[in-house]
N, C-alpha and C. Protein backbone atom coordinates (compact mmCIF):
# COMPACT_ATOMS: atom_id res chain seq x y z
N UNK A 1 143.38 294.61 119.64
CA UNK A 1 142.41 293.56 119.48
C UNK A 1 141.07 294.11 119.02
N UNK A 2 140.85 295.39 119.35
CA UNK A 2 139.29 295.86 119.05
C UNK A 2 139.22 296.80 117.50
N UNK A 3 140.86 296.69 117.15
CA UNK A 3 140.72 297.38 115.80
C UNK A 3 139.98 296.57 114.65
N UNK A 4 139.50 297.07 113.39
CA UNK A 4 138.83 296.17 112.70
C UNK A 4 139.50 296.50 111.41
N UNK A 5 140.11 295.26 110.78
CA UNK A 5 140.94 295.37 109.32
C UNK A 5 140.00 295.18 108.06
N UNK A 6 140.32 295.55 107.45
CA UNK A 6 139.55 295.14 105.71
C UNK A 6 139.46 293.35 105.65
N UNK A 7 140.62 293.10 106.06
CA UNK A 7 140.97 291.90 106.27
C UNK A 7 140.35 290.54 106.49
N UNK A 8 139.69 291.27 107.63
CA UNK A 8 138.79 290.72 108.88
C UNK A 8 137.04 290.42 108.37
N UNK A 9 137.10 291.45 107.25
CA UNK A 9 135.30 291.60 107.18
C UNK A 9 134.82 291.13 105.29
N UNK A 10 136.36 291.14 104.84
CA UNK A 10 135.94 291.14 103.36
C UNK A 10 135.84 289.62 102.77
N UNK A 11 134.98 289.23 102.40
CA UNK A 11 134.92 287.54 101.90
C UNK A 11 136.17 287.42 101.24
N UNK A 12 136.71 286.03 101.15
CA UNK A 12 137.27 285.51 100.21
C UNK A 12 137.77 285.92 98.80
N UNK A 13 136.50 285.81 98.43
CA UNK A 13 136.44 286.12 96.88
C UNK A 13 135.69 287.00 96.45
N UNK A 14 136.62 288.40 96.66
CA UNK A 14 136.13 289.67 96.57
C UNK A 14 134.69 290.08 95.25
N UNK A 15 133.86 290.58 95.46
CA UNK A 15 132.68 291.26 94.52
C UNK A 15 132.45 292.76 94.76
N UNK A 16 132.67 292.94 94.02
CA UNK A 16 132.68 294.80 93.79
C UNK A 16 130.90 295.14 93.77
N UNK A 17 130.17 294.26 94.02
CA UNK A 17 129.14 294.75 94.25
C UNK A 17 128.56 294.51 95.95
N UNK A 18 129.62 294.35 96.64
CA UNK A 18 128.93 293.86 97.86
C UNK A 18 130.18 295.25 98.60
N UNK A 19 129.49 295.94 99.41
CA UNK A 19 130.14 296.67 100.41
C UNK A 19 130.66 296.35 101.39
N UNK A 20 131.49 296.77 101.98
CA UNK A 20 131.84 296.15 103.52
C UNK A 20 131.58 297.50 104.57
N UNK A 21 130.94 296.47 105.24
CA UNK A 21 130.52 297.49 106.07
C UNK A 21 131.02 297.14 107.64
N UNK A 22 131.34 298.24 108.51
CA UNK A 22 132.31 298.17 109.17
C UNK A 22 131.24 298.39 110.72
N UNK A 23 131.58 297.41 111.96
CA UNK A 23 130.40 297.66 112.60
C UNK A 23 131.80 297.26 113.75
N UNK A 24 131.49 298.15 115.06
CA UNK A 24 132.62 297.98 116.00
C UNK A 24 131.77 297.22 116.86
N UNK A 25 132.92 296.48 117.86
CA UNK A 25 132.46 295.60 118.96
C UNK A 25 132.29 296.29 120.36
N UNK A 26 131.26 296.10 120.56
CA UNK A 26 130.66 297.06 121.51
C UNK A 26 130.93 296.58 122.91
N UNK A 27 130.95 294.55 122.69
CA UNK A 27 130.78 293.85 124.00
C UNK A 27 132.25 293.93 125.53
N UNK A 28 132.01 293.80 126.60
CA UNK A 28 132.99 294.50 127.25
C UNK A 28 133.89 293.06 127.49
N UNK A 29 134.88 292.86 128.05
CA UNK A 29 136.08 292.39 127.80
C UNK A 29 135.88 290.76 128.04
N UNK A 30 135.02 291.00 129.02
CA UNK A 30 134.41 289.62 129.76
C UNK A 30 133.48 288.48 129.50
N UNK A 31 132.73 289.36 128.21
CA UNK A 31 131.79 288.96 127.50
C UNK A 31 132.59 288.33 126.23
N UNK A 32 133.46 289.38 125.50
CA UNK A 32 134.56 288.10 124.90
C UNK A 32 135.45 287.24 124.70
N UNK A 33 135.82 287.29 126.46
CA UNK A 33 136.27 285.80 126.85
C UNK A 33 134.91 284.82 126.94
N UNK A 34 134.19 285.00 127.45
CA UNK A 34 133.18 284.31 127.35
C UNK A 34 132.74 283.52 126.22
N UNK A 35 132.56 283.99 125.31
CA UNK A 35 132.73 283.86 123.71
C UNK A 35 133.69 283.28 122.97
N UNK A 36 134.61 283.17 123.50
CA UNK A 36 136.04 282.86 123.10
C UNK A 36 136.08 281.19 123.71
N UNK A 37 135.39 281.15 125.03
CA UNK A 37 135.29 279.93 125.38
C UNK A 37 134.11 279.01 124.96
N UNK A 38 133.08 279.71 124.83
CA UNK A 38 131.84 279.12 124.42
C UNK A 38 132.23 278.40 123.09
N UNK A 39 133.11 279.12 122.42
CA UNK A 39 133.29 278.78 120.68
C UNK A 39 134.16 277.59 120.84
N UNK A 40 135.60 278.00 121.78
CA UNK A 40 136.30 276.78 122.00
C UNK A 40 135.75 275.28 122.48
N UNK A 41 134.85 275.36 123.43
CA UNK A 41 134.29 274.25 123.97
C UNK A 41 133.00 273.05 122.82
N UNK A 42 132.66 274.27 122.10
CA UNK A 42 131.81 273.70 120.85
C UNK A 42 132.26 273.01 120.04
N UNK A 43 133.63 273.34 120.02
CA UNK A 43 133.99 273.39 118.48
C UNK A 43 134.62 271.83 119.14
N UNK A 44 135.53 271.75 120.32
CA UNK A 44 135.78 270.60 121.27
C UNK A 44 134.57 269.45 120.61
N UNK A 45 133.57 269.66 121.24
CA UNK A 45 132.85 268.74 121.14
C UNK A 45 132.34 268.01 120.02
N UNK A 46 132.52 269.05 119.17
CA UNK A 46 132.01 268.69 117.44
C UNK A 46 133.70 267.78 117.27
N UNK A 47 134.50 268.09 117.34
CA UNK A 47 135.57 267.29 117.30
C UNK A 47 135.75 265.93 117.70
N UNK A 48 135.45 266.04 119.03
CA UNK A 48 135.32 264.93 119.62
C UNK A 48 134.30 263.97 119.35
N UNK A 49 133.02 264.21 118.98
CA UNK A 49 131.90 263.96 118.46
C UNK A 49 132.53 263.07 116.96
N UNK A 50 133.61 263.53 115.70
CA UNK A 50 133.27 263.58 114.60
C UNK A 50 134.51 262.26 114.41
N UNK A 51 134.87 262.63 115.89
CA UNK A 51 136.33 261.62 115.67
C UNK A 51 135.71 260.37 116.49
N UNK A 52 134.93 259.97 117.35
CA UNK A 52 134.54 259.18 117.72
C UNK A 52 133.86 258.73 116.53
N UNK A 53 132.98 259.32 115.98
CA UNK A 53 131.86 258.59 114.97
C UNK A 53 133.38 257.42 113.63
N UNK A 54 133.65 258.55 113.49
CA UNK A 54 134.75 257.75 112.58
C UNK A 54 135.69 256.76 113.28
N UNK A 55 136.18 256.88 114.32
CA UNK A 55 136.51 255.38 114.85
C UNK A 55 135.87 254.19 114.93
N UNK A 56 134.31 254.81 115.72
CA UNK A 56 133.69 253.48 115.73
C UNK A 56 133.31 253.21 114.39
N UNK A 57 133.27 253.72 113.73
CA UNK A 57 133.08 253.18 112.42
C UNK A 57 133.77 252.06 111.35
N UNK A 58 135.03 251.83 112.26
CA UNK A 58 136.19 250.73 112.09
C UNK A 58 135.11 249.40 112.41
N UNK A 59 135.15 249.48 113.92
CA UNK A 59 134.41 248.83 114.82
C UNK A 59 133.30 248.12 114.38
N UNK A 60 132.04 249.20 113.84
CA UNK A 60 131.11 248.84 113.56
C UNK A 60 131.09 247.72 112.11
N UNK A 61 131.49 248.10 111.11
CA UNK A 61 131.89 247.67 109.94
C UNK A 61 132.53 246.40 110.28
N UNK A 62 133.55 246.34 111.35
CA UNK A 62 134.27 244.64 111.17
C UNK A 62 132.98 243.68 112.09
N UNK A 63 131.90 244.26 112.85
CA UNK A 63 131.32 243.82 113.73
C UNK A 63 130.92 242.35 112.81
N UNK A 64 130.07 241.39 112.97
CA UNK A 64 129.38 240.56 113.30
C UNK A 64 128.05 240.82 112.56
N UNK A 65 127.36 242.14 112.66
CA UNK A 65 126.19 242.60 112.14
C UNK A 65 126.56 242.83 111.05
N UNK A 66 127.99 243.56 110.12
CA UNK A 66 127.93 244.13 108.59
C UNK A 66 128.64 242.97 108.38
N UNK A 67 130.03 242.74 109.19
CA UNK A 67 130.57 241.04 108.13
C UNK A 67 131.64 241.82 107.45
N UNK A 68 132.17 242.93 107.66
CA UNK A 68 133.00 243.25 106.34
C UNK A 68 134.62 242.53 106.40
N UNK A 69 135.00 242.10 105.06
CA UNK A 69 136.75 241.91 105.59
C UNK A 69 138.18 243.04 106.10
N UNK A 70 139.23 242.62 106.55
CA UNK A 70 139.89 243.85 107.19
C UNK A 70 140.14 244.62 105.99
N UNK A 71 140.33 244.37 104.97
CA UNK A 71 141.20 246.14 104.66
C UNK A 71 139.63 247.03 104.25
N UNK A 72 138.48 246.47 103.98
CA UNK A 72 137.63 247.28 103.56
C UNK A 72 137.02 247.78 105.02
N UNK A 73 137.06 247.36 105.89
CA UNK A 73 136.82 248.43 107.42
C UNK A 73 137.21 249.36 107.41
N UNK A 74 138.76 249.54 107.34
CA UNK A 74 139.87 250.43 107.39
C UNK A 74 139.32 251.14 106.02
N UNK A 75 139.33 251.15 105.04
CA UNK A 75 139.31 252.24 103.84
C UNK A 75 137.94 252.69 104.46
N UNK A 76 136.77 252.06 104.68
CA UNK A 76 136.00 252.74 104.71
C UNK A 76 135.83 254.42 105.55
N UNK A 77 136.40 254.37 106.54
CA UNK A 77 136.61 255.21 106.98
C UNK A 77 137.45 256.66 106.68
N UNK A 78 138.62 256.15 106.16
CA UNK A 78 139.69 256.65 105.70
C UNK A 78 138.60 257.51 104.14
N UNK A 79 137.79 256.69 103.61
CA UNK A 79 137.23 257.68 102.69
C UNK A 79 136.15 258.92 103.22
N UNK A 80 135.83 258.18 104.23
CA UNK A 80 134.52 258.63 104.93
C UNK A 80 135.39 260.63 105.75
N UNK A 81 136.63 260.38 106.05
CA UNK A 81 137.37 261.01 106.85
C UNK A 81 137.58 262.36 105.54
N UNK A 82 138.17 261.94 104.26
CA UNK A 82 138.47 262.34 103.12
C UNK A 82 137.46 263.25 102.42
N UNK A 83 136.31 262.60 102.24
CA UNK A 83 134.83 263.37 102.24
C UNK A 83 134.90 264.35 102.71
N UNK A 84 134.77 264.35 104.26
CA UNK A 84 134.74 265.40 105.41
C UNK A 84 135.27 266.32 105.00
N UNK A 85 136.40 266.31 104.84
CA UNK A 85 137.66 267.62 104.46
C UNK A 85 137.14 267.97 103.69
N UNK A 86 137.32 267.50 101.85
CA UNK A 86 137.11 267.62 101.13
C UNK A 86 135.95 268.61 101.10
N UNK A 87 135.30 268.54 101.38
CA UNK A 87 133.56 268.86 100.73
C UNK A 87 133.58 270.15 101.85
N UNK A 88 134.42 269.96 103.46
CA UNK A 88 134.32 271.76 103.93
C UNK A 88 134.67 272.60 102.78
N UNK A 89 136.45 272.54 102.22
CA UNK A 89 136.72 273.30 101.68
C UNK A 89 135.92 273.81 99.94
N UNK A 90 135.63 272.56 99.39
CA UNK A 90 134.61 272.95 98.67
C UNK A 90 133.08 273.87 99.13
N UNK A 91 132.45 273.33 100.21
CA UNK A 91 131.64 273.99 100.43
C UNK A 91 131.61 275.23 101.03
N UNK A 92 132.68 275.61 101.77
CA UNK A 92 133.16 276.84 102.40
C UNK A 92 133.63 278.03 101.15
N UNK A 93 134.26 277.74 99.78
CA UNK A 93 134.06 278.43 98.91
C UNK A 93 132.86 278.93 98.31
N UNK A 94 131.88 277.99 98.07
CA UNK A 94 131.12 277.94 97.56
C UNK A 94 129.69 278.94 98.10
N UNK A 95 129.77 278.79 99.80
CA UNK A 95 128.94 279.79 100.32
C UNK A 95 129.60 280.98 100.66
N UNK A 96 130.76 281.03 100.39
CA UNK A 96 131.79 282.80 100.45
C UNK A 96 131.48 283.69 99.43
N UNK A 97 131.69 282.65 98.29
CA UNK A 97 132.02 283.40 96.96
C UNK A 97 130.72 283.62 95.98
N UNK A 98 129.65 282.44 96.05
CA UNK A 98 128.36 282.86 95.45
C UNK A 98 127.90 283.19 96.08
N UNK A 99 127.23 282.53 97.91
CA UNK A 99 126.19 282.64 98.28
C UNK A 99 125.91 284.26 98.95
N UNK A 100 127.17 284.17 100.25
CA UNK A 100 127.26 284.89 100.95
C UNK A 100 127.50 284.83 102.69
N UNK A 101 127.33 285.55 103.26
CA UNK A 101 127.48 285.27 104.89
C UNK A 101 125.77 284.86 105.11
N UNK A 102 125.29 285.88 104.67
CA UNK A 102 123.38 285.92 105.39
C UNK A 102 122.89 284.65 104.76
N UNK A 103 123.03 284.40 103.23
CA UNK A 103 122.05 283.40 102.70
C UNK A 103 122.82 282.26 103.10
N UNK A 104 124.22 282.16 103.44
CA UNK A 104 124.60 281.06 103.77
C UNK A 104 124.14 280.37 105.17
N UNK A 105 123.97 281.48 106.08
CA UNK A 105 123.40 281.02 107.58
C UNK A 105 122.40 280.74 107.68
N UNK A 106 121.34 281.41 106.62
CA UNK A 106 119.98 281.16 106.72
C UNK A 106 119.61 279.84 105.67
N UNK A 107 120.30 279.93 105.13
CA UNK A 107 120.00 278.13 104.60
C UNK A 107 120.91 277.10 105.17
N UNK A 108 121.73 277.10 105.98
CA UNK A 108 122.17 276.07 106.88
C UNK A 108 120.83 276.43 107.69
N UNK A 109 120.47 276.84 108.62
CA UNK A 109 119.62 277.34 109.94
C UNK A 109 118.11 276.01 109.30
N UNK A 110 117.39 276.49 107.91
CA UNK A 110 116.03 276.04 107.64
C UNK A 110 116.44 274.88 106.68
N UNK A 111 117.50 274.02 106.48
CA UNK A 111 118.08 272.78 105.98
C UNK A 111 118.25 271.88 106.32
């Protein structure tokens, strides 16, 4: 588990001008369970978070306040869901292969 592969550290979409540089994990066993759960429980909530928003979004749309008819409730979402995907995997290339790891975190972080 503490070995480190080429694998593991090299972007996507390899550039012969970027090095990989190889940095070992120092933290002790407990600290990356810790980590392991912290990430799991986040990632939970963003889930849970992303799937609620898009349900009620059925909800909201047939409400009384927007007026919409049934099949355009239902698509709306279903596109809204489609987006989502869509645009990670586009955008997840897009900060691998041009941007990078650093400029990618630091312009999510001040965005």
């Amino acid at each position: 588990m503490t070995e480190v592969t080429d694998e593991e550290i090299a972007p996507i979409i390899h550039r012969s001008d970027r090095s990989l540089s190889r940095t070992l994990d120092t933290r002790s066993s407990i600290e990356k369970r810790i980590a392991v759960v912290l990430i799991l429980i986040s990632v939970g909530f963003e889930r849970l978070a992303f799937y609620s928003l898009a349900g009620n979004l059925t909800f909201f749309l047939d409400s009384n306040i927007i007026g919409w008819v049934f099949p355009h409730t239902i698509i709306a979402p279903l596109i809204f869901l489609g987006t989502s995907y869509l645009s990670a995997v586009i955008f997840s290339w897009f900060s691998d292969g041009r941007f990078g790891r650093a400029k990618t975190i630091i312009t999510g972080i001040y965005h």
